[in-house]
PDB file of N, CA and C in Angstrom:
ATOM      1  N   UNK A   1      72.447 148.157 140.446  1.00  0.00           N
ATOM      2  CA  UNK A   1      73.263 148.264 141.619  1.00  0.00           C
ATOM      3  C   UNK A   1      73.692 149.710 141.843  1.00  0.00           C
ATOM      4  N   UNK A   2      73.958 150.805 140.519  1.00  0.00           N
ATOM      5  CA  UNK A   2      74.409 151.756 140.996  1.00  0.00           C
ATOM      6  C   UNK A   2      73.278 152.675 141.638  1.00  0.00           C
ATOM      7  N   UNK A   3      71.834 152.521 141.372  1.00  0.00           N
ATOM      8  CA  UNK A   3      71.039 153.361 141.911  1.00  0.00           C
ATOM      9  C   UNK A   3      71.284 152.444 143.484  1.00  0.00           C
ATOM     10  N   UNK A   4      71.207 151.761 144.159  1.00  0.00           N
ATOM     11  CA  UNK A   4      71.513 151.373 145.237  1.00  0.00           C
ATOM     12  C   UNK A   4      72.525 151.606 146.188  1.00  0.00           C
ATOM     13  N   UNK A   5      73.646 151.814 145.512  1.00  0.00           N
ATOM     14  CA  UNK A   5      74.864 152.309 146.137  1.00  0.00           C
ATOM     15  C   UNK A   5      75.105 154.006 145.703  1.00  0.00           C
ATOM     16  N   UNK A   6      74.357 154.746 144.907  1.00  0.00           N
ATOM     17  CA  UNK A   6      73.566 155.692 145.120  1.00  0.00           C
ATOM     18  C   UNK A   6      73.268 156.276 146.518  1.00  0.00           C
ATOM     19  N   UNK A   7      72.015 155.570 146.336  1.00  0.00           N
ATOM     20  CA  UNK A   7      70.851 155.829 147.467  1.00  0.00           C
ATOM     21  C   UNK A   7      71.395 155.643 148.781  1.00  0.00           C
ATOM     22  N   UNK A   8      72.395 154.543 149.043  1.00  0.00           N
ATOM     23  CA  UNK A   8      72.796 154.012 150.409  1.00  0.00           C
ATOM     24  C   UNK A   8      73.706 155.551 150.835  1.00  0.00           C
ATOM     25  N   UNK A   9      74.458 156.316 149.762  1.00  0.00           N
ATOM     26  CA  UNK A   9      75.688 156.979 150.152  1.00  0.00           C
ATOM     27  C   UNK A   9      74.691 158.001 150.270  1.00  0.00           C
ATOM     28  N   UNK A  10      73.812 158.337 149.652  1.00  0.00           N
ATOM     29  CA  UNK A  10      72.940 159.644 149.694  1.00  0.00           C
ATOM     30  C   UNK A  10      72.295 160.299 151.363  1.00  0.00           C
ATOM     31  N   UNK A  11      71.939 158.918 151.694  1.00  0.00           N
ATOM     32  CA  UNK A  11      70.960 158.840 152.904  1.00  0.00           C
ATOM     33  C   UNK A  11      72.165 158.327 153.929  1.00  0.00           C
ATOM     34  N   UNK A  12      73.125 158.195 153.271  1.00  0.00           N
ATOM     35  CA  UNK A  12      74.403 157.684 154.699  1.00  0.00           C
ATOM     36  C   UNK A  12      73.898 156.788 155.755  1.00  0.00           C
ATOM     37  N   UNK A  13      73.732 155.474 154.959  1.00  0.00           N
ATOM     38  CA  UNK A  13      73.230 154.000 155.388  1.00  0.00           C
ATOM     39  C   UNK A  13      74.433 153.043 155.449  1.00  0.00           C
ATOM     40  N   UNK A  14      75.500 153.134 156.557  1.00  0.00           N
ATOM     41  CA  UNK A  14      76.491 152.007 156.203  1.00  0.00           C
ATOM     42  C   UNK A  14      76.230 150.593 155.930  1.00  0.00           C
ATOM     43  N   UNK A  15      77.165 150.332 155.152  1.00  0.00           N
ATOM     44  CA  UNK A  15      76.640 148.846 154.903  1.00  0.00           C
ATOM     45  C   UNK A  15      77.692 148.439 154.605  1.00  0.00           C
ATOM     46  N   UNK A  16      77.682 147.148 154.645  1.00  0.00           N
ATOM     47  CA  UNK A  16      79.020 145.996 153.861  1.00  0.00           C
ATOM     48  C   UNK A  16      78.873 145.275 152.689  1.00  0.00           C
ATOM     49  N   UNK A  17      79.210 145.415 151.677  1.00  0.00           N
ATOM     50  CA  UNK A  17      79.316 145.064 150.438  1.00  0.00           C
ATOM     51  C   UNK A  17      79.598 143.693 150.149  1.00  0.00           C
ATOM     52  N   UNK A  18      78.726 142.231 149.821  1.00  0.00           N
ATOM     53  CA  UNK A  18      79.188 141.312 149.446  1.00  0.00           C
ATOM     54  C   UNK A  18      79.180 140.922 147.887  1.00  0.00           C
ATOM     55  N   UNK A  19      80.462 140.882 147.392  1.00  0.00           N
ATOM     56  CA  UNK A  19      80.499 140.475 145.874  1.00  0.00           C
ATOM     57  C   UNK A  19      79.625 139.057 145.659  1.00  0.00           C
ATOM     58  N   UNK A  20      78.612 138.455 145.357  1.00  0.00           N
ATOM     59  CA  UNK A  20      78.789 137.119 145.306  1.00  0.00           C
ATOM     60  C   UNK A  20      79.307 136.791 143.940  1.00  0.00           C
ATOM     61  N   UNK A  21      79.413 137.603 142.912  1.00  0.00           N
ATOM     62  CA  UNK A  21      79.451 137.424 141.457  1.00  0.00           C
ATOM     63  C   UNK A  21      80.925 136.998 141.917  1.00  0.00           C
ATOM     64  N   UNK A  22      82.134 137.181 142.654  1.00  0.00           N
ATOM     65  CA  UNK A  22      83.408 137.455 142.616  1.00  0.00           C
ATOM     66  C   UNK A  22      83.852 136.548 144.037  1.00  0.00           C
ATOM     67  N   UNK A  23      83.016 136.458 144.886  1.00  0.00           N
ATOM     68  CA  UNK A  23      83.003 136.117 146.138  1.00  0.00           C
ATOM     69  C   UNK A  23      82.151 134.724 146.581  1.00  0.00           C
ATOM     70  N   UNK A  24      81.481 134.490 145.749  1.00  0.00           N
ATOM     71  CA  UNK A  24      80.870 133.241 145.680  1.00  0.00           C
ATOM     72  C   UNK A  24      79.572 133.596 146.696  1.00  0.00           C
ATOM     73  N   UNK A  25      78.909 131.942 146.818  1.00  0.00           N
ATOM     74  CA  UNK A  25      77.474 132.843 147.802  1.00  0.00           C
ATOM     75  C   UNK A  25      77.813 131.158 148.063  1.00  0.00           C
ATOM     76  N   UNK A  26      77.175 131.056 149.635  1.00  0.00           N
ATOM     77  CA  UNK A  26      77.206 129.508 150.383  1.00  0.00           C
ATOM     78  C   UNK A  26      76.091 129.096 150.448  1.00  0.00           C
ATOM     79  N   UNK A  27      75.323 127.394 150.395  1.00  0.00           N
ATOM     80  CA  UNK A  27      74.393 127.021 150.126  1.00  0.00           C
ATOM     81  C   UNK A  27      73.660 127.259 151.337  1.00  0.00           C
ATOM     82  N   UNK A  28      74.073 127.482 153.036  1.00  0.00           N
ATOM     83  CA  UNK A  28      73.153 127.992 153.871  1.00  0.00           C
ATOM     84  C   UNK A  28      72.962 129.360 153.586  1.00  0.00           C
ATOM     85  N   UNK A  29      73.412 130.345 153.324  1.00  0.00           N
ATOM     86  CA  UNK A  29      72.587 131.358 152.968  1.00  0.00           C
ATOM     87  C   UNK A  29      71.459 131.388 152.107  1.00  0.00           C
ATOM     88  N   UNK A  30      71.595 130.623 150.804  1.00  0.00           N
ATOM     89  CA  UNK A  30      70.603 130.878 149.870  1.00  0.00           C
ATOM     90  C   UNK A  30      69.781 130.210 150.304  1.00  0.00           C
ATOM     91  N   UNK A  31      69.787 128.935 150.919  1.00  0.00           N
ATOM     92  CA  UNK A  31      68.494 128.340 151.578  1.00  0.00           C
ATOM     93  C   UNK A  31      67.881 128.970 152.839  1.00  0.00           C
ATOM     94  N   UNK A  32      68.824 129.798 153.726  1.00  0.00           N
ATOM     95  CA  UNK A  32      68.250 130.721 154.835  1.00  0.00           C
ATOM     96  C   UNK A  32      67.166 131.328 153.970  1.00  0.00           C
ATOM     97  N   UNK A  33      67.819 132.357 152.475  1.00  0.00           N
ATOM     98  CA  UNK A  33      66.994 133.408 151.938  1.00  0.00           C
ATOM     99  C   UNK A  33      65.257 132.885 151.331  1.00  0.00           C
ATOM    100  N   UNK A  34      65.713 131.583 151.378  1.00  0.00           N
ATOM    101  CA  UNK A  34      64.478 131.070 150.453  1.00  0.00           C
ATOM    102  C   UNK A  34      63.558 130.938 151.298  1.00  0.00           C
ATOM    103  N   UNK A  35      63.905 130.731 152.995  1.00  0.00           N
ATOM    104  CA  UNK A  35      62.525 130.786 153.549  1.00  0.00           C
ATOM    105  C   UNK A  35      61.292 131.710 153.471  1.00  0.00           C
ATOM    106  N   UNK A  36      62.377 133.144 153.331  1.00  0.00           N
ATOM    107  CA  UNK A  36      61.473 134.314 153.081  1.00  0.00           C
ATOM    108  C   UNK A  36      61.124 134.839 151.845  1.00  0.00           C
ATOM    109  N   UNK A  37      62.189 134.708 150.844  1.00  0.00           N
ATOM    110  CA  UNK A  37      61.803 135.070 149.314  1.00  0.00           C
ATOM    111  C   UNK A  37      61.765 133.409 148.582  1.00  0.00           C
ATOM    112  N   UNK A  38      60.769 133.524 147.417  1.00  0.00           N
ATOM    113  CA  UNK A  38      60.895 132.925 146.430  1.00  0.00           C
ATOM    114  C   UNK A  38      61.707 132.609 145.466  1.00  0.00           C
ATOM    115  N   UNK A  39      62.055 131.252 145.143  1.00  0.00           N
ATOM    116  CA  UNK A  39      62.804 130.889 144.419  1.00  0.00           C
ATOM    117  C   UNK A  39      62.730 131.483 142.701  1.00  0.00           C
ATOM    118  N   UNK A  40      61.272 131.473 142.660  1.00  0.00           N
ATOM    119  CA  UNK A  40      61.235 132.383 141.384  1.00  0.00           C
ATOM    120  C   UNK A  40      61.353 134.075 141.156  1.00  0.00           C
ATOM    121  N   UNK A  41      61.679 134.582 142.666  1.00  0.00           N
ATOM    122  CA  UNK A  41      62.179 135.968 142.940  1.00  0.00           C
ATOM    123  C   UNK A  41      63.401 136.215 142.883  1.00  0.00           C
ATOM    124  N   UNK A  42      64.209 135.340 143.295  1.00  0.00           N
ATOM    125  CA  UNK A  42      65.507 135.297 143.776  1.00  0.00           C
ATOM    126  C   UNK A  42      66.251 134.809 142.337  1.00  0.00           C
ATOM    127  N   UNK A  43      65.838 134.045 141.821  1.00  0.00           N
ATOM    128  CA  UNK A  43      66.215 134.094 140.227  1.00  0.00           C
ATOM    129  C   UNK A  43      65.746 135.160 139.519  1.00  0.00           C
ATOM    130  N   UNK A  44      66.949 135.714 138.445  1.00  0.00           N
ATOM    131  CA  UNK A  44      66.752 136.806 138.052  1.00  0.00           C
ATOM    132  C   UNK A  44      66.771 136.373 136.552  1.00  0.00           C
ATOM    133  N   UNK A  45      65.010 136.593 135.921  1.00  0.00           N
ATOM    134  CA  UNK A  45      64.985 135.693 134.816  1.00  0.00           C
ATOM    135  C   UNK A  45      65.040 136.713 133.669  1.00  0.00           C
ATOM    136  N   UNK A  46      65.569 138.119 133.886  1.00  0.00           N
ATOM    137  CA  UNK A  46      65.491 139.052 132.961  1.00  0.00           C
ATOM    138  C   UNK A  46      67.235 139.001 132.459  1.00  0.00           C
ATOM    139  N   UNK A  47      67.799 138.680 133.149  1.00  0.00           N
ATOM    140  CA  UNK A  47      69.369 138.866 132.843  1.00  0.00           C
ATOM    141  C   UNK A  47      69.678 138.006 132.075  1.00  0.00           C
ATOM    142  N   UNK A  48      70.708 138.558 131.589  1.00  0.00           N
ATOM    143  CA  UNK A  48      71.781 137.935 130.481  1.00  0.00           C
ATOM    144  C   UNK A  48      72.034 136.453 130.748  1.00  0.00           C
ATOM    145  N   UNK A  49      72.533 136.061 132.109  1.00  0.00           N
ATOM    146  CA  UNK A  49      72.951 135.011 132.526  1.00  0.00           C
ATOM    147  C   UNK A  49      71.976 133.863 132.304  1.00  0.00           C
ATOM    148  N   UNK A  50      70.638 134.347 132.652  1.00  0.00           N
ATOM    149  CA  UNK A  50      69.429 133.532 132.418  1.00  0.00           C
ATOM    150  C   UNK A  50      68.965 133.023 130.894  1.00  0.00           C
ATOM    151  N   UNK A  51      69.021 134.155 130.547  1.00  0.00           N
ATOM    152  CA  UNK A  51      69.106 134.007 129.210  1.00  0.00           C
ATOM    153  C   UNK A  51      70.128 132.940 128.297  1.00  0.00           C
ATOM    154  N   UNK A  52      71.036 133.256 128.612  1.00  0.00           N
ATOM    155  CA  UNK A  52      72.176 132.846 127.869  1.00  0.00           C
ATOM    156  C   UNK A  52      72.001 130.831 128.123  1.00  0.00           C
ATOM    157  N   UNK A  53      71.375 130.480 129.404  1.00  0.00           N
ATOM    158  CA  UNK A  53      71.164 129.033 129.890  1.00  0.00           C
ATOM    159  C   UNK A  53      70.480 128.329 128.827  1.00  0.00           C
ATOM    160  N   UNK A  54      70.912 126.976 128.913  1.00  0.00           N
ATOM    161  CA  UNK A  54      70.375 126.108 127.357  1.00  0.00           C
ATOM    162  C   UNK A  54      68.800 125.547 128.304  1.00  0.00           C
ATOM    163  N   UNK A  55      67.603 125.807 127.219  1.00  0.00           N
ATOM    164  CA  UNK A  55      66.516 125.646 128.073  1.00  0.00           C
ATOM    165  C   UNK A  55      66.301 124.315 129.011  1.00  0.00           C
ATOM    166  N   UNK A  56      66.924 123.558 128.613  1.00  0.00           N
ATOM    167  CA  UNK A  56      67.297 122.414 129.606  1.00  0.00           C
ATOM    168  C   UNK A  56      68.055 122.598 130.998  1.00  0.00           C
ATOM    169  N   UNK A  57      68.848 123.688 131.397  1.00  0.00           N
ATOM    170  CA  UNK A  57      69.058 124.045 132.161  1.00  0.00           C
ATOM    171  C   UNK A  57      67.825 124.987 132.926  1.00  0.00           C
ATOM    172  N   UNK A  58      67.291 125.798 132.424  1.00  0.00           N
ATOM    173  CA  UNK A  58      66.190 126.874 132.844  1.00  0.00           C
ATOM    174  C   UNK A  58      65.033 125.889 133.653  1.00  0.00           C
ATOM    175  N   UNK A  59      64.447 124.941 132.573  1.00  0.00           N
ATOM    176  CA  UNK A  59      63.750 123.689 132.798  1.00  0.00           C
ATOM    177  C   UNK A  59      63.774 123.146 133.749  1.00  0.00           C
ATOM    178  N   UNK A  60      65.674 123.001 134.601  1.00  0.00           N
ATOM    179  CA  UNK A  60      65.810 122.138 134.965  1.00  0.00           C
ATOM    180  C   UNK A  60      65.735 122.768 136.675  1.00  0.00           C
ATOM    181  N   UNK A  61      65.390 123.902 136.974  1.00  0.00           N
ATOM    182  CA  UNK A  61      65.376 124.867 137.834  1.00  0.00           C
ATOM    183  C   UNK A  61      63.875 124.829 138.574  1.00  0.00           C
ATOM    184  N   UNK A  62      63.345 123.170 138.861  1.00  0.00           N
ATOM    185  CA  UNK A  62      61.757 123.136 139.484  1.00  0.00           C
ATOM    186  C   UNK A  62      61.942 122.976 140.851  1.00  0.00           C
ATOM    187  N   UNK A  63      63.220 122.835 141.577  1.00  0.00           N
ATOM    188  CA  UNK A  63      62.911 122.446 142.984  1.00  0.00           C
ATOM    189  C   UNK A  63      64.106 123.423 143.532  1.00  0.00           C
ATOM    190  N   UNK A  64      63.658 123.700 144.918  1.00  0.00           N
ATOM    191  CA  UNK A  64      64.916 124.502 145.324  1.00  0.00           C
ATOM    192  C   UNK A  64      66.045 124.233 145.464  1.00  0.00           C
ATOM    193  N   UNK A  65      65.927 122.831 145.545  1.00  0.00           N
ATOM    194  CA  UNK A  65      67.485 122.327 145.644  1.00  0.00           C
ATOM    195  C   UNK A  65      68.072 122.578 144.585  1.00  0.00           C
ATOM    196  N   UNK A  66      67.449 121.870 143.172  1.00  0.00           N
ATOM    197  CA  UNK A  66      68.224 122.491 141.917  1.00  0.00           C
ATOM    198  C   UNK A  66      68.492 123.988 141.894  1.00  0.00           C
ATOM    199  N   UNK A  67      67.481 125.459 142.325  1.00  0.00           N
ATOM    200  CA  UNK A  67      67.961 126.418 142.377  1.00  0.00           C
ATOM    201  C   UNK A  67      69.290 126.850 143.248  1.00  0.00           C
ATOM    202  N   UNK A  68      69.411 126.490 143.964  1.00  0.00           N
ATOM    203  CA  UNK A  68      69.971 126.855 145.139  1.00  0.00           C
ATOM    204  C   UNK A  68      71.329 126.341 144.330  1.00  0.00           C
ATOM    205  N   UNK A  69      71.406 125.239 143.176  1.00  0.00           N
ATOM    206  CA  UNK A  69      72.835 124.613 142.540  1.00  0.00           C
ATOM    207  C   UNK A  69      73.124 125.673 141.852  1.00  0.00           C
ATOM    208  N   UNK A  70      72.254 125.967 140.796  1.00  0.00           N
ATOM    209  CA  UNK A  70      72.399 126.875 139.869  1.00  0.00           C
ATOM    210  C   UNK A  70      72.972 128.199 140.780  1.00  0.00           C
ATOM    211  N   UNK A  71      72.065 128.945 141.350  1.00  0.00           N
ATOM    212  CA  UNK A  71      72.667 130.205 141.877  1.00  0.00           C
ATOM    213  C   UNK A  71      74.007 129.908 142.583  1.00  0.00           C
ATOM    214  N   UNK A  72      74.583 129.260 142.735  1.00  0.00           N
ATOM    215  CA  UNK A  72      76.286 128.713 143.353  1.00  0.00           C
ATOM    216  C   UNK A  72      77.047 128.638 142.261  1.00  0.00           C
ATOM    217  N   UNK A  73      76.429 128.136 141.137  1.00  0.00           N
ATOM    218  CA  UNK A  73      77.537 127.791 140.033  1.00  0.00           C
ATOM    219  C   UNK A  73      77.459 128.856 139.010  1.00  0.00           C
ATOM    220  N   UNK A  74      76.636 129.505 138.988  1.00  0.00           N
ATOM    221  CA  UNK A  74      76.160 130.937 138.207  1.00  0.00           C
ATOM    222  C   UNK A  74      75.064 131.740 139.158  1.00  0.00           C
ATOM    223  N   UNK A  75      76.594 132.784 139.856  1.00  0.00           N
ATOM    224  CA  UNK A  75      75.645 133.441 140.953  1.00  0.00           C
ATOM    225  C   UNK A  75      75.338 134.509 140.099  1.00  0.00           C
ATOM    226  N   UNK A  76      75.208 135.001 138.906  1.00  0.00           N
ATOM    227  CA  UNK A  76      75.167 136.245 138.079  1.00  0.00           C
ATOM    228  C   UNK A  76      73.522 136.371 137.767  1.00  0.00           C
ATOM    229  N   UNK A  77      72.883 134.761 138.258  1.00  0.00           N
ATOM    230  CA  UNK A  77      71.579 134.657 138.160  1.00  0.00           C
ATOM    231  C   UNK A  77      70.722 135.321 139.403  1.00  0.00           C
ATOM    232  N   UNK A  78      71.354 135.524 140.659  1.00  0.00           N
ATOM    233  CA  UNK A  78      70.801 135.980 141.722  1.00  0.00           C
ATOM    234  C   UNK A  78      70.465 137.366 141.505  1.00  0.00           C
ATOM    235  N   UNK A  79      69.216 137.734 141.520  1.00  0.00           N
ATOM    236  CA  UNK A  79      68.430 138.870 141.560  1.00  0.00           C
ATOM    237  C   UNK A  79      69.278 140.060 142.654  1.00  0.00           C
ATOM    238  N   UNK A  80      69.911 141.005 142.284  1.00  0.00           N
ATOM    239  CA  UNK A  80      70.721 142.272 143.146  1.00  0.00           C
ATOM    240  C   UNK A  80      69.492 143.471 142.790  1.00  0.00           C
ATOM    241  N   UNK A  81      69.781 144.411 143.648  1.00  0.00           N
ATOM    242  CA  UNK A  81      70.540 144.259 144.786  1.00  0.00           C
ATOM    243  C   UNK A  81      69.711 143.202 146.030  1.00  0.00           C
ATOM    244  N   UNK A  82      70.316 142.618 146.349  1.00  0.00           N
ATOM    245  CA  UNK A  82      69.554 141.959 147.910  1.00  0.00           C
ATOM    246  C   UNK A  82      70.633 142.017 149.343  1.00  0.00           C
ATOM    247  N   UNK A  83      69.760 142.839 149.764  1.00  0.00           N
ATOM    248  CA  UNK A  83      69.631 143.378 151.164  1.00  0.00           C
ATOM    249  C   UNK A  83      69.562 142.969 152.102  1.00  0.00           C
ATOM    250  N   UNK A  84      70.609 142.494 153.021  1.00  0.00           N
ATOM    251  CA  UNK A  84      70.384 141.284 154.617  1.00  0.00           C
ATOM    252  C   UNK A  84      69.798 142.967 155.115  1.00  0.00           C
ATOM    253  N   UNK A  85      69.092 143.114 156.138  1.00  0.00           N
ATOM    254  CA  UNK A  85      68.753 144.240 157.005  1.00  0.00           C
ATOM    255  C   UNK A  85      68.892 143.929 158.336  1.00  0.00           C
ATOM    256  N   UNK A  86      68.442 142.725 158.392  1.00  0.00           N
ATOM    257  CA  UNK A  86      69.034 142.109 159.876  1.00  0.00           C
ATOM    258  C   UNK A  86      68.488 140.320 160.177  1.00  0.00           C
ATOM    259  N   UNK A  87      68.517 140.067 160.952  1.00  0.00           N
ATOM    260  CA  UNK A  87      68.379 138.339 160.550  1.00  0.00           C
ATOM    261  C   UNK A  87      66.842 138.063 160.299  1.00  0.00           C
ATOM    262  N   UNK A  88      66.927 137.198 159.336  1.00  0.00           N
ATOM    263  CA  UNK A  88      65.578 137.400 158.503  1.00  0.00           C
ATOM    264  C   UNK A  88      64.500 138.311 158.092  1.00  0.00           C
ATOM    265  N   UNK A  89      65.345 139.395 157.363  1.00  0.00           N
ATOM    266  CA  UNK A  89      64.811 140.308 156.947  1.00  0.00           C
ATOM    267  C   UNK A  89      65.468 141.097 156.083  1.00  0.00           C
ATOM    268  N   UNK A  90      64.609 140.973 154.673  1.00  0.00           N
ATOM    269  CA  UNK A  90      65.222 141.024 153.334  1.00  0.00           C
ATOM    270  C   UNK A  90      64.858 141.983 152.526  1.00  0.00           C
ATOM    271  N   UNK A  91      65.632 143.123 151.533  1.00  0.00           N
ATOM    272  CA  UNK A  91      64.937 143.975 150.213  1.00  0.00           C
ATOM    273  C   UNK A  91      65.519 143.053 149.413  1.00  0.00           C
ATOM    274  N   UNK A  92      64.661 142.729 148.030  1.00  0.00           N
ATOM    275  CA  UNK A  92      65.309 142.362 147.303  1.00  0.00           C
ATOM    276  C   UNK A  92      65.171 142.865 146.144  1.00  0.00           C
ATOM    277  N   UNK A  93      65.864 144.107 145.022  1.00  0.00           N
ATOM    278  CA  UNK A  93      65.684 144.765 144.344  1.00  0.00           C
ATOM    279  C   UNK A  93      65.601 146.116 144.532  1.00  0.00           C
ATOM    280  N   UNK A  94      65.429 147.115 143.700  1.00  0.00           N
ATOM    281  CA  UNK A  94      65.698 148.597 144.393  1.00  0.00           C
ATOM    282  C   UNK A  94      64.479 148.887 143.973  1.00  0.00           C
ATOM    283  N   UNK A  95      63.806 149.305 145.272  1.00  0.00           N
ATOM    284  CA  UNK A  95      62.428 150.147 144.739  1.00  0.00           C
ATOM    285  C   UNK A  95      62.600 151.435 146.088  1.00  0.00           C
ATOM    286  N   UNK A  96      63.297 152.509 145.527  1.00  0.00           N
ATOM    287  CA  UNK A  96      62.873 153.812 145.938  1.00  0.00           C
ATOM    288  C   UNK A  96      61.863 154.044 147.622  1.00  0.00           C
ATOM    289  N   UNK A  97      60.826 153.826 147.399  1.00  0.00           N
ATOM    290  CA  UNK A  97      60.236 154.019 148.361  1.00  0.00           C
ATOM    291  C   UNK A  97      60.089 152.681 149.486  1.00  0.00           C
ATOM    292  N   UNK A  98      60.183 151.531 148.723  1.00  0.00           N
ATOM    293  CA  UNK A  98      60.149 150.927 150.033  1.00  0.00           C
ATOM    294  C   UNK A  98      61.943 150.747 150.377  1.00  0.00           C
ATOM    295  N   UNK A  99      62.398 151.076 149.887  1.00  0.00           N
ATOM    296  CA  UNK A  99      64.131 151.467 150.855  1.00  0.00           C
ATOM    297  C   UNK A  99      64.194 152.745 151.803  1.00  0.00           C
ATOM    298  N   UNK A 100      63.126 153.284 151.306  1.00  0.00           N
ATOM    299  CA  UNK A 100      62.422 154.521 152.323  1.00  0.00           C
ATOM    300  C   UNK A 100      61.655 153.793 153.590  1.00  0.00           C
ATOM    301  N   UNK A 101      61.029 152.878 153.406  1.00  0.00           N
ATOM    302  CA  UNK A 101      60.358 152.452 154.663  1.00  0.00           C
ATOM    303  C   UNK A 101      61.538 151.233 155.841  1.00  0.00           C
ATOM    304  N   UNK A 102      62.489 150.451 154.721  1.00  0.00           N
ATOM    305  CA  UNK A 102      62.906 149.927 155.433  1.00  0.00           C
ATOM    306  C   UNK A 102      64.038 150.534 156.198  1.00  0.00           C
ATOM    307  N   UNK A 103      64.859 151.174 155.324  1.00  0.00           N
ATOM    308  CA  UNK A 103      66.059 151.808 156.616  1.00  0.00           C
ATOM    309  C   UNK A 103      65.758 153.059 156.981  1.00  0.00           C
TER     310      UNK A 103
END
């Protein structure tokens, strides 16, 4: 996140900051997001949070509906940074050059 909020102040890209870790995230958004990203994108299976899940939970993560539970009840699993840019249209993660192409 900090190379992101970095980059945003560098290039003087306003934006609005949503906590979901602190702020929660609503089940029409994450199902808006899933039309365009993947459920196995949008889970972030490198983190702690993921990790830390009893594999029966991880397991239990085959349909979007079950994802879409999980990322509400442990939003620490949602892949950051992710980027609304404008209605249906998404970065999800920081990659340098394509934050160069999109804003």
């Amino acid at each position: 996140m900090k190379k992101a909020f970095d980059w945003l102040e560098k290039n003087k890209v306003a934006y609005t900051f949503h906590d979901y870790k602190k702020e929660g995230i609503d089940e029409e958004s994450l199902t808006t997001w899933l039309k365009k990203i993947p459920l196995d994108k949008l889970i972030n299976t490198k983190g702690a949070t993921w990790r830390l899940l009893t594999d029966k939970e991880k397991n239990g993560v085959d349909s979007q509906e079950k994802g879409v539970k999980l990322m509400m009840e442990k939003t620490s699993v949602i892949k950051r940074p992710f980027v609304v840019l404008s209605k249906g249209n998404y970065v999800l993660g920081f990659d340098e050059e394509e934050w160069k192409e999109k804003f």
